[in-house]
C-alpha atoms as a PDB file:
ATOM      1  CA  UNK A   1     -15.024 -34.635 -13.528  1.00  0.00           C
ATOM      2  CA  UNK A   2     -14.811 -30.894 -12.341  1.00  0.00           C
ATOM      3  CA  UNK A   3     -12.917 -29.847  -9.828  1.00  0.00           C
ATOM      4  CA  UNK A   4     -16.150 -28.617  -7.998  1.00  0.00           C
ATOM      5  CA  UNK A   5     -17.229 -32.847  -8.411  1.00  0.00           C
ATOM      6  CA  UNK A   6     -13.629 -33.470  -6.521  1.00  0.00           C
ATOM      7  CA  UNK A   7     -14.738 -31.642  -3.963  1.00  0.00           C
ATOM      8  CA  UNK A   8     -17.948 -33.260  -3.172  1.00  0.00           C
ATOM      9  CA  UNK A   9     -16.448 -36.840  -4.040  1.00  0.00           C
ATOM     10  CA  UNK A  10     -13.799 -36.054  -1.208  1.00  0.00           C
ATOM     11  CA  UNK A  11     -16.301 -34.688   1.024  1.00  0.00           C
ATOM     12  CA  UNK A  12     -18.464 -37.868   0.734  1.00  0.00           C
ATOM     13  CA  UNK A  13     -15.370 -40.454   1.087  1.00  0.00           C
ATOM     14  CA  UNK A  14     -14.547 -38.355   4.076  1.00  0.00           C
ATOM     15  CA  UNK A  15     -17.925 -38.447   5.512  1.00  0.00           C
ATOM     16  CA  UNK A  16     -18.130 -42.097   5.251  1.00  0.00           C
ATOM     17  CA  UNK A  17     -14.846 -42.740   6.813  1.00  0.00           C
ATOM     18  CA  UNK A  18     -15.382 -40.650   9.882  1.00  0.00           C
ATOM     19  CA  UNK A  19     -18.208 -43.275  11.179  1.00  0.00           C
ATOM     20  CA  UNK A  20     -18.319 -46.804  10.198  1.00  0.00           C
ATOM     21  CA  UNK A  21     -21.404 -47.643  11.413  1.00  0.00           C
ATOM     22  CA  UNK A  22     -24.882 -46.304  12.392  1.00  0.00           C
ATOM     23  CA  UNK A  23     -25.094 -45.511  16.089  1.00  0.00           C
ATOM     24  CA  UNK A  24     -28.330 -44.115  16.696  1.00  0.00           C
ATOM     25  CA  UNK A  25     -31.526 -43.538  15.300  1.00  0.00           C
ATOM     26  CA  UNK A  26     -31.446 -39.826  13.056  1.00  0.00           C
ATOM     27  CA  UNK A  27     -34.701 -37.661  12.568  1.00  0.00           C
ATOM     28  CA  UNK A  28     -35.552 -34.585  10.922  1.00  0.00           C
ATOM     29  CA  UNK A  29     -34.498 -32.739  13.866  1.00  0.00           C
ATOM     30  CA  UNK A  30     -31.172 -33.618  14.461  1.00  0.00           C
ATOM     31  CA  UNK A  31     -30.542 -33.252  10.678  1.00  0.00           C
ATOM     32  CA  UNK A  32     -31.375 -29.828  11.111  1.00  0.00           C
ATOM     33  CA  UNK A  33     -29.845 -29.427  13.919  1.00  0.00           C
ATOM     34  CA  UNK A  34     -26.361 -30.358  11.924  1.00  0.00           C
ATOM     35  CA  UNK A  35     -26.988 -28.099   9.198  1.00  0.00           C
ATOM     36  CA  UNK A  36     -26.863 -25.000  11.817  1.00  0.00           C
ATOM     37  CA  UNK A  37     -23.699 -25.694  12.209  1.00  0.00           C
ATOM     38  CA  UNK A  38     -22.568 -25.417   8.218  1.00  0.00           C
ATOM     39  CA  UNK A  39     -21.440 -22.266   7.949  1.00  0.00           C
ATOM     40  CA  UNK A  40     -21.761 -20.348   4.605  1.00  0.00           C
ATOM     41  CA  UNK A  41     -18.319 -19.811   2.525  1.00  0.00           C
ATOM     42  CA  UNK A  42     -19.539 -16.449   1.740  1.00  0.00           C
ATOM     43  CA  UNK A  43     -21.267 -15.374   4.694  1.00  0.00           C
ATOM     44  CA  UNK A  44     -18.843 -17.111   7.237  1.00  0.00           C
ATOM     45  CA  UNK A  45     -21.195 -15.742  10.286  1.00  0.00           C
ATOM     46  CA  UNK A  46     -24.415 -17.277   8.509  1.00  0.00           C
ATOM     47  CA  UNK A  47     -25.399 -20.988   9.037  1.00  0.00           C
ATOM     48  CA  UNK A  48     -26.795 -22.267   5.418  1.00  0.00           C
ATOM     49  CA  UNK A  49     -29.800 -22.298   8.060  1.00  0.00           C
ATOM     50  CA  UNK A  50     -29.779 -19.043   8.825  1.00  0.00           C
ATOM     51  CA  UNK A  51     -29.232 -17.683   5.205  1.00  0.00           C
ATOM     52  CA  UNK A  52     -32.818 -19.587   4.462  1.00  0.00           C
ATOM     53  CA  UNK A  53     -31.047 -22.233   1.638  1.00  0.00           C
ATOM     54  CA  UNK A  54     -31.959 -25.284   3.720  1.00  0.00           C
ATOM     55  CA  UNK A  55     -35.038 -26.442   1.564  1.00  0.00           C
ATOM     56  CA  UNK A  56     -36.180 -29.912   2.219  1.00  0.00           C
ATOM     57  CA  UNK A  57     -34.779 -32.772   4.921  1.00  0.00           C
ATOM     58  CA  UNK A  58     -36.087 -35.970   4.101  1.00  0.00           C
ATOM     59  CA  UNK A  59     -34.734 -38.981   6.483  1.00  0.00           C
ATOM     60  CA  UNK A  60     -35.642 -42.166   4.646  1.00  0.00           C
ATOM     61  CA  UNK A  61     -37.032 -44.629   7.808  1.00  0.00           C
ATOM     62  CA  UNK A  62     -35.149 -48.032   7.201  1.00  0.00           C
ATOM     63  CA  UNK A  63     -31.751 -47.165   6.192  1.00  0.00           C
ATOM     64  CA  UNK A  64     -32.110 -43.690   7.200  1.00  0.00           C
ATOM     65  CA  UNK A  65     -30.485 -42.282   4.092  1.00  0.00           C
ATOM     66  CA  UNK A  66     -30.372 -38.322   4.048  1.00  0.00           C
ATOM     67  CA  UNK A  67     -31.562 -36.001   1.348  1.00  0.00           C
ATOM     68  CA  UNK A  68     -31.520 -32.515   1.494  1.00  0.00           C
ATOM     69  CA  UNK A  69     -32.452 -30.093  -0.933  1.00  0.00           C
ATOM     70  CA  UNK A  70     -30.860 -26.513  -0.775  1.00  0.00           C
ATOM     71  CA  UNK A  71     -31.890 -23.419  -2.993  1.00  0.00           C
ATOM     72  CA  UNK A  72     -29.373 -21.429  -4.327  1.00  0.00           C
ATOM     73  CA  UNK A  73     -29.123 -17.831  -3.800  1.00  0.00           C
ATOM     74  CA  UNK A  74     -27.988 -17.125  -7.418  1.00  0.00           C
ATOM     75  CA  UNK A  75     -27.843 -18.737 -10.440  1.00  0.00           C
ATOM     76  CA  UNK A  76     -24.504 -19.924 -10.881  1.00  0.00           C
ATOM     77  CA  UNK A  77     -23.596 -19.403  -7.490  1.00  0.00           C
ATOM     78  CA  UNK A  78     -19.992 -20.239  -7.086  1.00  0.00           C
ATOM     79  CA  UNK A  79     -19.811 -21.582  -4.393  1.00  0.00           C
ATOM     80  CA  UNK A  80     -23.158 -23.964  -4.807  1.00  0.00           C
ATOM     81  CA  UNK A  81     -20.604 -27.307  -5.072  1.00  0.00           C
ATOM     82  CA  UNK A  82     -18.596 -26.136  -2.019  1.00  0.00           C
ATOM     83  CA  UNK A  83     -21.722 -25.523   0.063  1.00  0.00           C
ATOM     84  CA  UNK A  84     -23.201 -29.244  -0.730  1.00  0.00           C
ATOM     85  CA  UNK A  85     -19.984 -30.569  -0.052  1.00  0.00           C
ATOM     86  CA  UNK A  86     -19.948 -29.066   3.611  1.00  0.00           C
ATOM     87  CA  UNK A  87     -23.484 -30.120   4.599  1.00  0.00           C
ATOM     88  CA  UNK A  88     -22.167 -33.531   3.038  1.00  0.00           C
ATOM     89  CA  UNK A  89     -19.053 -33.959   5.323  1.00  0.00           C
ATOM     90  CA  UNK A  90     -21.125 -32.492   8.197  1.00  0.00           C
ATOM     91  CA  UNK A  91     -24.023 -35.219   7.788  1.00  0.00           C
ATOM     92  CA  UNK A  92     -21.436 -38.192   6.779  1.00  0.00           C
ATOM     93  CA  UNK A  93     -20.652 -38.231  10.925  1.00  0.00           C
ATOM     94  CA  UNK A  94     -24.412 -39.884  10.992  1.00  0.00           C
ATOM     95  CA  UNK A  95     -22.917 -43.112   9.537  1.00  0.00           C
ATOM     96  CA  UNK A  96     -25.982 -42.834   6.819  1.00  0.00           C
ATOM     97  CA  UNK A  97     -25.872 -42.240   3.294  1.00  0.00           C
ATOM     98  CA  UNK A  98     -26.235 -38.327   2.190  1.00  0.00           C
ATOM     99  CA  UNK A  99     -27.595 -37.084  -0.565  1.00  0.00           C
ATOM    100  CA  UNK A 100     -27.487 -32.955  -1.341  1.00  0.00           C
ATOM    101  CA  UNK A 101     -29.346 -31.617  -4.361  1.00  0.00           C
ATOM    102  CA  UNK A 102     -29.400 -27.998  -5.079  1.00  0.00           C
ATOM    103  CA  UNK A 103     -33.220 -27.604  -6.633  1.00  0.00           C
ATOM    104  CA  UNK A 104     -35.095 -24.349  -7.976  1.00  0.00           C
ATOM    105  CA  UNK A 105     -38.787 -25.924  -7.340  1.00  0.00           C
ATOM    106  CA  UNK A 106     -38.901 -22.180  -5.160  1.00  0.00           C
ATOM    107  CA  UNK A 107     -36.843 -19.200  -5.123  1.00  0.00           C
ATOM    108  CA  UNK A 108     -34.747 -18.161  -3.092  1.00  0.00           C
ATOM    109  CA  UNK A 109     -35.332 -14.563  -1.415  1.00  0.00           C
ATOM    110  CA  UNK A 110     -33.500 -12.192   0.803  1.00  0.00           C
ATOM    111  CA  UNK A 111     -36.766 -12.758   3.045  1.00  0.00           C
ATOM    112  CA  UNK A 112     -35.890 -16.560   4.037  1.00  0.00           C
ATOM    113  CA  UNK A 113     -32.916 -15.109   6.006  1.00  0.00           C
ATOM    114  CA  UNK A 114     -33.724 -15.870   9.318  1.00  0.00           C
ATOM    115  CA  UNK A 115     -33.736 -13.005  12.203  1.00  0.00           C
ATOM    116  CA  UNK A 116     -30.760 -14.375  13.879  1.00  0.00           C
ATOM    117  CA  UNK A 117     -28.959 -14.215  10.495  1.00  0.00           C
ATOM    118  CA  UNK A 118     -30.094 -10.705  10.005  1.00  0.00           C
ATOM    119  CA  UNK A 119     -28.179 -10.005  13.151  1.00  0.00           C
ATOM    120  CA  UNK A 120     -25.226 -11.160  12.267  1.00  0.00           C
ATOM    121  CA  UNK A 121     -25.384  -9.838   9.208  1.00  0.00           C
ATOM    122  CA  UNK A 122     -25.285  -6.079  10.492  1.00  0.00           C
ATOM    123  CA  UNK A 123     -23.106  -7.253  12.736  1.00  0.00           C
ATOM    124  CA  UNK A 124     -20.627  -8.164  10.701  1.00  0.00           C
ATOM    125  CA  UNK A 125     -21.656  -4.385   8.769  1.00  0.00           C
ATOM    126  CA  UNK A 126     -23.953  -6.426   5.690  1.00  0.00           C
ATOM    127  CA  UNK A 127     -26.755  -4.884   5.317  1.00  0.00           C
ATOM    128  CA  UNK A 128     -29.573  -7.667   5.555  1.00  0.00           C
ATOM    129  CA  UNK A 129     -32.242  -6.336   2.434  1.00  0.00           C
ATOM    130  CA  UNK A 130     -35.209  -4.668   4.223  1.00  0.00           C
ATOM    131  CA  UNK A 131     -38.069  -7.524   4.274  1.00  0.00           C
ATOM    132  CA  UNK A 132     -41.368  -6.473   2.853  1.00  0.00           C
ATOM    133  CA  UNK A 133     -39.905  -3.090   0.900  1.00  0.00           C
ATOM    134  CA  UNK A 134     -41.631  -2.882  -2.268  1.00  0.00           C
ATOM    135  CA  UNK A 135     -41.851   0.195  -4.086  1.00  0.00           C
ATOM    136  CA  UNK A 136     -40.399   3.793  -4.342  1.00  0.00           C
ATOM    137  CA  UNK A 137     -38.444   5.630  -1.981  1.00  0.00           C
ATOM    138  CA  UNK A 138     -40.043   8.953  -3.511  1.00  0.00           C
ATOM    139  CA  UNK A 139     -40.769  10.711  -6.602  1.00  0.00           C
ATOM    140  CA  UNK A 140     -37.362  10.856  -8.275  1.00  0.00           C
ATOM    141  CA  UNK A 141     -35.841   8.387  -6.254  1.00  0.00           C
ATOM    142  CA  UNK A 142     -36.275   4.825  -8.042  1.00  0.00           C
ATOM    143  CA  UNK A 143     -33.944   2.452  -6.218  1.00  0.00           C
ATOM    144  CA  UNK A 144     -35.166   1.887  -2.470  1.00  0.00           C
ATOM    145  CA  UNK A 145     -32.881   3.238   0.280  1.00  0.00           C
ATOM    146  CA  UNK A 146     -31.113   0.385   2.640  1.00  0.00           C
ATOM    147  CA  UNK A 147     -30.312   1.343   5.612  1.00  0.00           C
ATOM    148  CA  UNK A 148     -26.934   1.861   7.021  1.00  0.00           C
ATOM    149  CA  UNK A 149     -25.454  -1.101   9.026  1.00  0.00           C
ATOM    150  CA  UNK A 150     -23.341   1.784  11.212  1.00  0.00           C
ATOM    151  CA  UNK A 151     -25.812   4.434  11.763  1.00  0.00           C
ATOM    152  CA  UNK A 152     -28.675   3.372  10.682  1.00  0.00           C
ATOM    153  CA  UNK A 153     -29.402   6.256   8.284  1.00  0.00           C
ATOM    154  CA  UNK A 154     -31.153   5.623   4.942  1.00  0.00           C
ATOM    155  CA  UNK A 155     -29.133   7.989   3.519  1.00  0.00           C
ATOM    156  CA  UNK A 156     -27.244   5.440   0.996  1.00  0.00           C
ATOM    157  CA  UNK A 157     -26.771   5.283  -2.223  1.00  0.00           C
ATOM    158  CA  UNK A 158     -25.081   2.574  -4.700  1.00  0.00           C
ATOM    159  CA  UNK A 159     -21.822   2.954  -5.467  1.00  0.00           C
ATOM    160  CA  UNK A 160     -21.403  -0.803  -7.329  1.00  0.00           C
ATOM    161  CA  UNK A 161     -23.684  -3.393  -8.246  1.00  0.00           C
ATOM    162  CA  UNK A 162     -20.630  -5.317  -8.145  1.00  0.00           C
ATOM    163  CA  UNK A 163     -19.931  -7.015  -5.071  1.00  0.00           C
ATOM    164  CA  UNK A 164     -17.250  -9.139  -3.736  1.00  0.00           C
ATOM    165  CA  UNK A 165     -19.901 -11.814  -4.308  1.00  0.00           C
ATOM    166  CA  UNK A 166     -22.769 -12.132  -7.016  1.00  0.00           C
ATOM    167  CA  UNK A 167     -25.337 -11.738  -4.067  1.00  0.00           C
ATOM    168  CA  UNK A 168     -23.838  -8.506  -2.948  1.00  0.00           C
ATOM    169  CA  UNK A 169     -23.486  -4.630  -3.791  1.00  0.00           C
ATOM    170  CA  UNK A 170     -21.387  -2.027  -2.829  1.00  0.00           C
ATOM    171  CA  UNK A 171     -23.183   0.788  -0.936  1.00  0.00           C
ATOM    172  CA  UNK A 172     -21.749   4.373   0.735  1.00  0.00           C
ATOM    173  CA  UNK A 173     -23.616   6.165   4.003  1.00  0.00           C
ATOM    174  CA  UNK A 174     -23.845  10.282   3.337  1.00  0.00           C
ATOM    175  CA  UNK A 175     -24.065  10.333   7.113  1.00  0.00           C
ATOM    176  CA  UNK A 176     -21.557   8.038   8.637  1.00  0.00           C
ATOM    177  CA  UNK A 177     -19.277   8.233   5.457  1.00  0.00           C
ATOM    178  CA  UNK A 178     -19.064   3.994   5.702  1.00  0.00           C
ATOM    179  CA  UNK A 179     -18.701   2.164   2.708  1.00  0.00           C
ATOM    180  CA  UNK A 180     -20.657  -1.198   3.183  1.00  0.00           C
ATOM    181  CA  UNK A 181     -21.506  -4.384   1.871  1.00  0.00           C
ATOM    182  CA  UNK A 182     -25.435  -5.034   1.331  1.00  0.00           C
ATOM    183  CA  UNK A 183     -27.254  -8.202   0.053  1.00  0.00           C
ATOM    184  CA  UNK A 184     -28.860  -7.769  -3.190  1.00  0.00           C
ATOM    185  CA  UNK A 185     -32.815  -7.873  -3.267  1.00  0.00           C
ATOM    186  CA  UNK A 186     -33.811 -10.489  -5.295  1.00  0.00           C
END
């Protein structure tokens, strides 16, 4: 077993300890509602809701067993097997049985982000990708111009494809003289 496997195999005995038995009736809805609160390892100030990886919620009527389906940002993402293992735990206080698949049946893009995760996102100086730009910036120009999470200025270029994170780059501001981090268009 991996040490990733561990992880989840902890996170599920923990989540089944923490209630013994089912209390009250779970829907969709409260599911979700749980998953906003499952922050990304990553991205501490995104939910895995707001960072648009929350897929599918199935609540099986009967037993009320759990599924939920999350795309990954990346392949390979790192921390994929940390991330199920948090929306695991967090579920496991429902006192049903939880099942979290990572699936690829749709991509993930930069556009699922949700507005409130934009915001904290440039809060937190990450520049969100711009939704909806396609396209060149200008004649000689091929790579399209994010915008500054500081000043706002476009003037930015890419100083390392190379993030701390396979979903991010390294960017510099002309005008502000920032350095900053910006998620990579997919």
């Amino acid at each position: 077993m991996s040490e990733a496997g561990t992880h989840v195999g902890i996170a599920h005995a923990r989540a089944g300890a923490l209630v013994a038995a089912p209390t009250a009736p779970v829907d969709e809805a409260a599911v979700r509602a749980a998953l906003a609160e499952v922050m990304d390892p990553e991205l501490p100030m995104l939910s895995v809701v707001d960072l648009g990886i929350v897929h599918e919620v199935e609540v099986t009527p009967g037993d009320g067993r759990i599924r939920v389906a999350i795309l990954p940002t990346f392949v390979g993402c790192p921390a994929l097997e940390l991330i199920k293992a948090s929306i695991a735990d967090r579920l496991g206080a429902f006192g049903r049985p939880v099942e979290v698949v990572a699936t690829f049946e749709v991509p993930w893009t930069p556009e699922r982000i949700t507005p409130d995760g934009r915001r904290a996102l440039l809060a937190a100086g990450i520049a969100p990708p711009d939704v909806g730009a396609v396209g060149v910036a200008g004649l000689f120009d091929l790579e399209a111009r994010v915008p500054c999470p500081y000043c706002g200025s476009r003037r930015t270029t890419l100083e390392n494809v190379f993030g701390p994170t396979q979903c991010r780059t390294i960017r510099y501001c002309s005008d502000c003289r920032q350095p900053f981090e910006a998620i990579k268009p997919v």
